[in-house]
Each structure stands twice: as structure tokens, then as C-alpha cells.
N, C-alpha and C. Protein backbone atom coordinates (compact mmCIF):
# COMPACT_ATOMS: atom_id res chain seq x y z
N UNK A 1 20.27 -8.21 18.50
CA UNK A 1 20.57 -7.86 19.87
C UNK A 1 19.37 -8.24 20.73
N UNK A 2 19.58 -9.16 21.73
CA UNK A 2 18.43 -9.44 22.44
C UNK A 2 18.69 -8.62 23.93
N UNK A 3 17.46 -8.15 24.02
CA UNK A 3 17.35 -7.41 25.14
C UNK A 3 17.29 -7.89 26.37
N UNK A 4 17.73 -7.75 28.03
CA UNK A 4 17.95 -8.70 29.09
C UNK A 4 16.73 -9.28 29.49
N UNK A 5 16.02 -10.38 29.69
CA UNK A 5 14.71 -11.04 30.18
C UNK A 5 13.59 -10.51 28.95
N UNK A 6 14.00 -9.90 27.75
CA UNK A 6 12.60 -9.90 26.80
C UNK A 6 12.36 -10.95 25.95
N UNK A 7 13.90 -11.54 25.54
CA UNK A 7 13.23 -12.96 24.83
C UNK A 7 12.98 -12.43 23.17
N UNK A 8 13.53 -11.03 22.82
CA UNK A 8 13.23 -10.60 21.73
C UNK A 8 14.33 -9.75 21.04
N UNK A 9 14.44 -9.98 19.90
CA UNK A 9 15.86 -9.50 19.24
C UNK A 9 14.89 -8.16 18.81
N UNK A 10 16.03 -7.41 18.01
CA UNK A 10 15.77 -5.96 18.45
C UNK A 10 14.68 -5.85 16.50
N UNK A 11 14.98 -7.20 15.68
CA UNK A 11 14.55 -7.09 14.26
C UNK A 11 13.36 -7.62 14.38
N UNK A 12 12.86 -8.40 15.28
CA UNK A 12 11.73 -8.87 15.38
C UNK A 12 10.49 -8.11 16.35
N UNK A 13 11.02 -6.56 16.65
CA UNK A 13 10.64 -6.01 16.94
C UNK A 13 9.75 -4.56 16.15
N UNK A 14 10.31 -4.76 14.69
CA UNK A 14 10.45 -4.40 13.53
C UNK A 14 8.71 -4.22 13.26
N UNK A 15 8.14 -3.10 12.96
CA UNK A 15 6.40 -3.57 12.27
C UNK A 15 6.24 -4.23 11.36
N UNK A 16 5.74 -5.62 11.26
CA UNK A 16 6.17 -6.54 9.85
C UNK A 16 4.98 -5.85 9.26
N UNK A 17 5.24 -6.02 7.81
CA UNK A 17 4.05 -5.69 6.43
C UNK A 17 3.13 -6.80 6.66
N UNK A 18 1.53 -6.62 6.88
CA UNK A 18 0.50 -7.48 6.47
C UNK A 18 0.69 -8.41 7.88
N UNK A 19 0.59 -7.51 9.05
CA UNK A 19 0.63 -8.20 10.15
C UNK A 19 -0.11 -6.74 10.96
N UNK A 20 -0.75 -7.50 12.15
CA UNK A 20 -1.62 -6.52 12.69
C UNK A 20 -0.77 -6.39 14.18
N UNK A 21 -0.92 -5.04 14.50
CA UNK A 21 0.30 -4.34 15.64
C UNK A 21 0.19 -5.05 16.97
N UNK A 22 1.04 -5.67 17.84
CA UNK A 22 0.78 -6.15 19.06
C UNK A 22 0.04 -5.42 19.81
N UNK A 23 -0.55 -6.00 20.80
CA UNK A 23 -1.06 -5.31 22.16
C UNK A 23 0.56 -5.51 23.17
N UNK A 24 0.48 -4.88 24.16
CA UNK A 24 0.86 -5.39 25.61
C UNK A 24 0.88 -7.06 26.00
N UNK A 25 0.21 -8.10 26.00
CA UNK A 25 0.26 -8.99 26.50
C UNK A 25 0.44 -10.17 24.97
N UNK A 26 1.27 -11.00 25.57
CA UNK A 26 0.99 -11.92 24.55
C UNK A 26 0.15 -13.05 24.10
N UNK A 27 -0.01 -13.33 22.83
CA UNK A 27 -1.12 -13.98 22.12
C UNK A 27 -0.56 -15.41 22.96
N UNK A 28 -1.63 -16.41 23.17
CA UNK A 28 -1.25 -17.41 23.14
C UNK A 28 -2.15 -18.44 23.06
N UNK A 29 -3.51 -17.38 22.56
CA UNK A 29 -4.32 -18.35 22.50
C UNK A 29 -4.73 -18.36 21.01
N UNK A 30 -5.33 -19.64 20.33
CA UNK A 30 -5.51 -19.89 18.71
C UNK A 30 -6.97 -20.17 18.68
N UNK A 31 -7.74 -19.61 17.41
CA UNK A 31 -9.03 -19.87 17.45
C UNK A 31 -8.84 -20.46 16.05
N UNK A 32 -9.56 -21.81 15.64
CA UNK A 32 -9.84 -22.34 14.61
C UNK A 32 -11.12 -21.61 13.98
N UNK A 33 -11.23 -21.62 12.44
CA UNK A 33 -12.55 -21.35 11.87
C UNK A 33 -12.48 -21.90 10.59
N UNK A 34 -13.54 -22.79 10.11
CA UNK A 34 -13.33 -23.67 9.10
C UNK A 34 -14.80 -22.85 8.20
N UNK A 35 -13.98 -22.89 6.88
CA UNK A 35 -14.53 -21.80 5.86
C UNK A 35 -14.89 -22.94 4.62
N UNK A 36 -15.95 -22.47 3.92
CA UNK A 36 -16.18 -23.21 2.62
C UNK A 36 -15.05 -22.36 1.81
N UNK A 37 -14.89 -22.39 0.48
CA UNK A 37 -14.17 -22.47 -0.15
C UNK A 37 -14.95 -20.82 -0.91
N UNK A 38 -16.09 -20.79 -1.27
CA UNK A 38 -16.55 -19.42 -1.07
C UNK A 38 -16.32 -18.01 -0.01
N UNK A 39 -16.74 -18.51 1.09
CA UNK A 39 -16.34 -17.59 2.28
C UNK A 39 -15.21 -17.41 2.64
N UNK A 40 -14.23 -18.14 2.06
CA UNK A 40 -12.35 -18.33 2.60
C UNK A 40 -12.23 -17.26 1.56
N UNK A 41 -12.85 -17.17 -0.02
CA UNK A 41 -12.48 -16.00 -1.01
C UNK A 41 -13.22 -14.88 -0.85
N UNK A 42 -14.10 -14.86 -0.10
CA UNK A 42 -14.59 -13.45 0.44
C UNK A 42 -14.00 -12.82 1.24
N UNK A 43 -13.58 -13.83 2.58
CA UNK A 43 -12.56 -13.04 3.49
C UNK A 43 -11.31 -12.44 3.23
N UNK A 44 -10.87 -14.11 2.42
CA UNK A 44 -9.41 -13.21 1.18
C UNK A 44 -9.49 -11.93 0.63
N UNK A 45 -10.64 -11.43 -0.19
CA UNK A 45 -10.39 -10.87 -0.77
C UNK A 45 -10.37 -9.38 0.03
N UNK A 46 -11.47 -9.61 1.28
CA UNK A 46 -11.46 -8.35 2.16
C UNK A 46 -10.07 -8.07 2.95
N UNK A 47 -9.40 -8.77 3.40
CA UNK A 47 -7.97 -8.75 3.73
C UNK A 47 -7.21 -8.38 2.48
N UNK A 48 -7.24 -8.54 1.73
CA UNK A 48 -6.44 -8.06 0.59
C UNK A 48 -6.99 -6.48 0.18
N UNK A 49 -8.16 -6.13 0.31
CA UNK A 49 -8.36 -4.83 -0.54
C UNK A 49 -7.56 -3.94 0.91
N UNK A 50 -7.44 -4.72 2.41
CA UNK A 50 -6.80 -3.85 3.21
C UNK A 50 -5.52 -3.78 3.24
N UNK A 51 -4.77 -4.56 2.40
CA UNK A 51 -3.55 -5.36 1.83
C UNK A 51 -2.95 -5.75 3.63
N UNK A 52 -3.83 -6.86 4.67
CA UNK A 52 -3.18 -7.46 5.43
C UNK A 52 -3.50 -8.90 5.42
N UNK A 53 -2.71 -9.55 5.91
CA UNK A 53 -2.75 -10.91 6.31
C UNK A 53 -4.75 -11.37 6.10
N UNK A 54 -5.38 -12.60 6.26
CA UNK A 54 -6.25 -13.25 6.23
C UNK A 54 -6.66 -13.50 8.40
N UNK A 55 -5.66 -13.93 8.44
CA UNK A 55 -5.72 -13.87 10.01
C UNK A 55 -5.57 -12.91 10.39
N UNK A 56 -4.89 -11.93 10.23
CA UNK A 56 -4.74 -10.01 10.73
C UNK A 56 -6.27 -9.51 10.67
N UNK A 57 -6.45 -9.85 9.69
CA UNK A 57 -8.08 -9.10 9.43
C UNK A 57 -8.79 -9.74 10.09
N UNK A 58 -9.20 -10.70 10.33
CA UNK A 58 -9.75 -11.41 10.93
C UNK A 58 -9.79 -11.52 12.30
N UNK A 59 -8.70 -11.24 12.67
CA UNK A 59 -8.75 -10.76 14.30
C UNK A 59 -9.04 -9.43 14.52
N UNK A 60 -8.26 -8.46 13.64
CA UNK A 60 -8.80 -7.48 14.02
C UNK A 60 -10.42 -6.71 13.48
N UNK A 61 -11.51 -7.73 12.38
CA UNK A 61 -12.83 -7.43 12.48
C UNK A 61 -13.78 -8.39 13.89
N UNK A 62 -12.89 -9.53 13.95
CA UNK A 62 -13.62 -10.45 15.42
C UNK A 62 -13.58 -9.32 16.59
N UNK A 63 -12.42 -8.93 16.83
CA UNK A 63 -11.68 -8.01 18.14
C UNK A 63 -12.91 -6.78 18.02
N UNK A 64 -13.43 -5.90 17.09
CA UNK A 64 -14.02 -4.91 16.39
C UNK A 64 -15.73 -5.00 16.61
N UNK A 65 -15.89 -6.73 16.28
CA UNK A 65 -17.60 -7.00 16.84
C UNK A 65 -17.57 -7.00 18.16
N UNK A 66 -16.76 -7.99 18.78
CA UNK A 66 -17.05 -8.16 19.98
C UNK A 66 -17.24 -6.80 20.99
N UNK A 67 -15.89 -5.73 20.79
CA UNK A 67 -16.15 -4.98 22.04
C UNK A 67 -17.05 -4.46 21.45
N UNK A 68 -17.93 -3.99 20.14
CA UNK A 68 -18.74 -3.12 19.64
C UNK A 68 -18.07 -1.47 18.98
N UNK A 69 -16.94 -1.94 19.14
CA UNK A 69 -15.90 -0.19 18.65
C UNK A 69 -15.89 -0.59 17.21
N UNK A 70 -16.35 0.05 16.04
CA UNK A 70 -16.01 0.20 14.88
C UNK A 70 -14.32 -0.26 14.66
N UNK A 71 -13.88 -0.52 13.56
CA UNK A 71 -12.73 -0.92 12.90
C UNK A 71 -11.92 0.58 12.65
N UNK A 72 -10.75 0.87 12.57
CA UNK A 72 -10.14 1.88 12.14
C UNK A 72 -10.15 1.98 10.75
N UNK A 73 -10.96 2.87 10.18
CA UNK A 73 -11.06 2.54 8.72
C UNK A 73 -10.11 3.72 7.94
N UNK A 74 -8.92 2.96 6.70
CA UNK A 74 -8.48 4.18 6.29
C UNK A 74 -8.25 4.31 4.87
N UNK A 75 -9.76 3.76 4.29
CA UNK A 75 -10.20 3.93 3.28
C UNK A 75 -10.13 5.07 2.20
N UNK A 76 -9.94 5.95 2.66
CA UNK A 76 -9.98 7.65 1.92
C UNK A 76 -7.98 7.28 1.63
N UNK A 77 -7.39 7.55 2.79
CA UNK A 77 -5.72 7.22 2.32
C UNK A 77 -5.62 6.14 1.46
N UNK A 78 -5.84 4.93 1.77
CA UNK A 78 -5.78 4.03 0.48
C UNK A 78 -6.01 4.08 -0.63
N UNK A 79 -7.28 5.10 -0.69
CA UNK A 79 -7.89 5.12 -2.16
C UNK A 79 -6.65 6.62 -3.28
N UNK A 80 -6.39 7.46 -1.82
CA UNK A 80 -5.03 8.22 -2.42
C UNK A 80 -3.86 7.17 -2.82
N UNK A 81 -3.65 6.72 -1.76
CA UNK A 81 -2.28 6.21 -2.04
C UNK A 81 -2.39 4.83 -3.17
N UNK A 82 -3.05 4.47 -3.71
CA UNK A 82 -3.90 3.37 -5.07
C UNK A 82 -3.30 4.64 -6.02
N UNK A 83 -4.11 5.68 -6.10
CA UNK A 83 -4.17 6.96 -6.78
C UNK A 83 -2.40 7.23 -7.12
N UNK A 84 -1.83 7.66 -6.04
CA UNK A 84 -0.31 7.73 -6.25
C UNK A 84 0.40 6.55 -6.93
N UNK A 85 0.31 5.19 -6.39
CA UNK A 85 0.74 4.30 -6.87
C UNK A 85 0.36 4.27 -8.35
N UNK A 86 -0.44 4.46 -9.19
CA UNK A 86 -1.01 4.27 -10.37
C UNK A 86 -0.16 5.93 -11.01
N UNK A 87 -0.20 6.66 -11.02
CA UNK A 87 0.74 7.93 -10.89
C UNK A 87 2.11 8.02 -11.37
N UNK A 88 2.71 6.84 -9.86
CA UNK A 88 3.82 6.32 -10.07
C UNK A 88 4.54 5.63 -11.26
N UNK A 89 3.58 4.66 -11.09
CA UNK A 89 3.50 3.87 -12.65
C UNK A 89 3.92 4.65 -13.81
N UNK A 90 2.44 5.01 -14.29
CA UNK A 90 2.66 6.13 -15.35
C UNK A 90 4.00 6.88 -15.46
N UNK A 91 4.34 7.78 -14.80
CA UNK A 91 5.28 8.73 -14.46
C UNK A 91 6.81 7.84 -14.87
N UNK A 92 6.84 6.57 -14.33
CA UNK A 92 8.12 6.11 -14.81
C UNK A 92 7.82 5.36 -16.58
N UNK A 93 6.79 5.07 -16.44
CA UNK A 93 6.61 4.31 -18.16
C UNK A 93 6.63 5.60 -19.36
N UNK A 94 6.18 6.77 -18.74
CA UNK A 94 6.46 8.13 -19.57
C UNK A 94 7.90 8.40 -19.86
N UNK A 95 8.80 8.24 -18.46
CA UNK A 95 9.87 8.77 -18.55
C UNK A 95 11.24 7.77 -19.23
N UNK A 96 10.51 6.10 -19.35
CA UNK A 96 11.10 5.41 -20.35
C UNK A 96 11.27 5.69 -21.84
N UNK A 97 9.69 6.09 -21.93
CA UNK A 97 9.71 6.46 -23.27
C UNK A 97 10.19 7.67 -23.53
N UNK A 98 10.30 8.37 -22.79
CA UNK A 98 11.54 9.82 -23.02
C UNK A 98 12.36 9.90 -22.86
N UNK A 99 12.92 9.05 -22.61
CA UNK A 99 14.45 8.35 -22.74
C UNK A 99 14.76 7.67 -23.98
N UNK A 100 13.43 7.11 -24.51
CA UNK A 100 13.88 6.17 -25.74
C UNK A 100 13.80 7.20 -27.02
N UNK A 101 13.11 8.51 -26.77
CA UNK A 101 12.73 9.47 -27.87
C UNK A 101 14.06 9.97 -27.81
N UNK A 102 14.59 10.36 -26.55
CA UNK A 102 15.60 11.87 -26.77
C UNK A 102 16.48 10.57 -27.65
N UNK A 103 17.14 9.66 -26.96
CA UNK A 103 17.77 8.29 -27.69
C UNK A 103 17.66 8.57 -29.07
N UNK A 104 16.53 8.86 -29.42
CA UNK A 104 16.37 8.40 -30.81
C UNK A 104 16.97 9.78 -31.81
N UNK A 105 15.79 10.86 -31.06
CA UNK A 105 17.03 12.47 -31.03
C UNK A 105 18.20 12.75 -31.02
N UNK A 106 18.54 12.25 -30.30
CA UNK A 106 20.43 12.07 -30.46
C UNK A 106 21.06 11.16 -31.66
N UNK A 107 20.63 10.36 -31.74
CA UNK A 107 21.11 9.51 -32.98
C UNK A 107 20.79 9.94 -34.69
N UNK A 108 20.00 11.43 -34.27
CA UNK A 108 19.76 11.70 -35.28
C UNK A 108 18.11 11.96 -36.03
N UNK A 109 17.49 10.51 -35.24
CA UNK A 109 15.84 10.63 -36.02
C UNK A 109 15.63 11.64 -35.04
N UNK A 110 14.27 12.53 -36.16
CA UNK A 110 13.38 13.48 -35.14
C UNK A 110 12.07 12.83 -35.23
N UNK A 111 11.85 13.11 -33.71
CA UNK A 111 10.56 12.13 -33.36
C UNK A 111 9.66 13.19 -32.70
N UNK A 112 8.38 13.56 -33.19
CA UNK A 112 7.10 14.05 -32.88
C UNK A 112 7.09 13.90 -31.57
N UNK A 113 7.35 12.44 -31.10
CA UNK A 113 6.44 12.20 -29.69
C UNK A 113 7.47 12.89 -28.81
N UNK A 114 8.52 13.32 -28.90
CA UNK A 114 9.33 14.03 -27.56
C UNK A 114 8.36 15.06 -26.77
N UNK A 115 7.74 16.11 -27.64
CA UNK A 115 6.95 17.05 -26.98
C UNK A 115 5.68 16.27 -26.10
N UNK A 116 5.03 15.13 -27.08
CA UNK A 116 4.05 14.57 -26.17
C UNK A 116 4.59 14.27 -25.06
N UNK A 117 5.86 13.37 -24.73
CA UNK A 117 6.17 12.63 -23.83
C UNK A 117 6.26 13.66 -22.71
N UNK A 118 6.96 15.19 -23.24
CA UNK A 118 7.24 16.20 -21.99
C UNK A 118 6.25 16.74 -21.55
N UNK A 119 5.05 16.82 -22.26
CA UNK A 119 3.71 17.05 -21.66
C UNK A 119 2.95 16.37 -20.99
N UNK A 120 3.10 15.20 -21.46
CA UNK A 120 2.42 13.84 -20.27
C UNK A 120 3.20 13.72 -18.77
N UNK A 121 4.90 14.29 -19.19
CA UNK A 121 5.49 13.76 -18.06
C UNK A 121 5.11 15.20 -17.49
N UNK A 122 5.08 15.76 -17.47
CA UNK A 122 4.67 17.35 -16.60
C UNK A 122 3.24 17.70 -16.47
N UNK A 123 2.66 17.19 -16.50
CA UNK A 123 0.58 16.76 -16.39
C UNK A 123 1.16 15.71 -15.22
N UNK A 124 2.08 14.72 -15.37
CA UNK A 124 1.70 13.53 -14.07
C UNK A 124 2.41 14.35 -13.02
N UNK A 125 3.87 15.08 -12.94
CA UNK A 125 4.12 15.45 -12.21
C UNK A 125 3.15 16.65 -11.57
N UNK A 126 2.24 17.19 -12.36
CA UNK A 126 1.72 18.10 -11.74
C UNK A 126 0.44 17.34 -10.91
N UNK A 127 -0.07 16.11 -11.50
CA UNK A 127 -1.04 15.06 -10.40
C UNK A 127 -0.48 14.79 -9.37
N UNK A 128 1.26 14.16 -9.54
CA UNK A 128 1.57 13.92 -8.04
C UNK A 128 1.52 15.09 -6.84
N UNK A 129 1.90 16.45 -7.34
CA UNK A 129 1.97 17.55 -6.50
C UNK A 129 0.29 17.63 -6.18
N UNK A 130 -0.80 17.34 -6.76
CA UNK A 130 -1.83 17.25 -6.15
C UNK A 130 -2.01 16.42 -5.26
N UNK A 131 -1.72 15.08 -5.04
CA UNK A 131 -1.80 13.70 -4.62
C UNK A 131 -0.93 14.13 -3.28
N UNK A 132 0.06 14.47 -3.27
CA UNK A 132 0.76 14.86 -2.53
C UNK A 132 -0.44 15.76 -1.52
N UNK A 133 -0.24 16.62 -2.00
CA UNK A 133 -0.85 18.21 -1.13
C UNK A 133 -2.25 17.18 -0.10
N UNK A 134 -2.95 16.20 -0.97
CA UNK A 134 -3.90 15.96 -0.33
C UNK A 134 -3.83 15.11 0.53
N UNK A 135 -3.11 14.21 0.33
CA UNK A 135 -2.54 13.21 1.42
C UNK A 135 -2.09 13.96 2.68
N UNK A 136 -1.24 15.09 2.24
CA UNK A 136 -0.96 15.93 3.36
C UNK A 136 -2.04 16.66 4.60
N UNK A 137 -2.44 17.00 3.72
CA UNK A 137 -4.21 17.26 4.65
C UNK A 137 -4.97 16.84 5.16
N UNK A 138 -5.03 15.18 4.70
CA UNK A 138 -5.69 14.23 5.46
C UNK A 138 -5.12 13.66 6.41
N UNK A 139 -3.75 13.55 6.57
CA UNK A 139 -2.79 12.92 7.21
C UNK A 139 -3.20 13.64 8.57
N UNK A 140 -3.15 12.71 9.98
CA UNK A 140 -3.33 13.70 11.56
C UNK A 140 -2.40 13.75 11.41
């Protein structure tokens, strides 16, 4: 749906992933910067530990020197939400394998690891309810 005189459908209005948020006015100007092959994987890699674009970051640490305002840093949530994601993980590779035990329970074999598996899976669920709670607190 394009809106009357905006020139913009209503999906491209959308916050894309690994793109840095518009201002008010539009971009229209391009700055070249030619990188050795070292410094192109340094910058990479700093855009990536923020998981945005190479040019996102890059405008928004240029944008960051120039006026002299620090960067929005949200280092502490990332390092939770890394934390959750890894959590996540776990939590479903536990609950495969407790699927493949009871499986095996039902068919008859008795398998030791069922109790491990319900203890690992109720230790992670009890990390996420931590992970949780704290994210919550940090969150404005």
C-alpha cells in the first residue's frame, strides 16, 4: 500500500534486520572508503559482534565521532541475549534427547539417562527463568 505523495509502500517501512534506523531526511549522499584487506576484517568483525550491516556500523561510529556523542552501547543485553540464545540451544538438544529416551521407554528398553535428561531439562529451564527475570530489569 503506498501512501499519497510518500513514495513508500507500507513493507518497506518495516525495521529491516542489520540496517541502522532512518533519520527524518533522506540519505542521498555516499561516502567511499577504501580498506586494506586487514582493516575491512576488523571493521567486519566489529559490525558483526553488533550483528549489523558493515556500512550500518560504520555510519553510525562516523555519525558518533563527529558530533562527539558516544555510540548507544547495548552490550550488557547482548551479552544476555548470547546467554539466552545458547540456553535455547541446549534446552531444545536436551529435549530431543528426551524424546529419544522416553522413545526408547516405551518400546520397552529402560534407559538410565531419562532422569539425567529431566534434570538437565529443569536446571536449563530454571536458567531461562533467570535470563528472563534479568533481561527484564535491565530492559527501560
Amino acid at each position: 500500500m503506498v501512501e499519497h505523495g510518500s513514495g513508500e509502500s507500507a513493507s518497506s517501512t518495516v525495521k529491516r534486520r542489520n540496517r541502522r534506523t532512518h533519520s527524518g531526511s533522506k540519505r542521498r549522499r555516499v561516502l567511499y572508503v577504501l580498506l586494506s584487506d586487514n582493516e575491512h576484517a576488523v571493521v567486519s568483525r566489529a559490525a558483526e559482534r553488533e550483528s549489523l550491516a558493515i556500512a550500518a556500523w560504520a555510519a553510525l561510529t562516523l555519525l558518533a565521532a563527529a558530533t562527539g556523542k558516544p555510540r548507544a552501547q547495548n552490550n550488557e543485553l547482548r551479552e544476555v541475549l548470547q546467554a539466552v540464545m545458547q540456553v535455547r540451544g541446549q534446552a531444545h538438544r536436551i529435549g530431543v534427547n528426551l524424546n529419544q529416551a522416553v522413545a526408547a521407554l516405551n518400546s520397552g528398553e529402560v534407559s538410565s539417562t531419562v532422569q539425567w535428561y529431566a534434570r538437565a531439562a529443569a536446571q536449563t529451564i530454571r536458567k531461562l527463568d533467570e535470563l528472563a527475570d534479568e533481561l527484564r530489569r535491565r530492559l527501560p
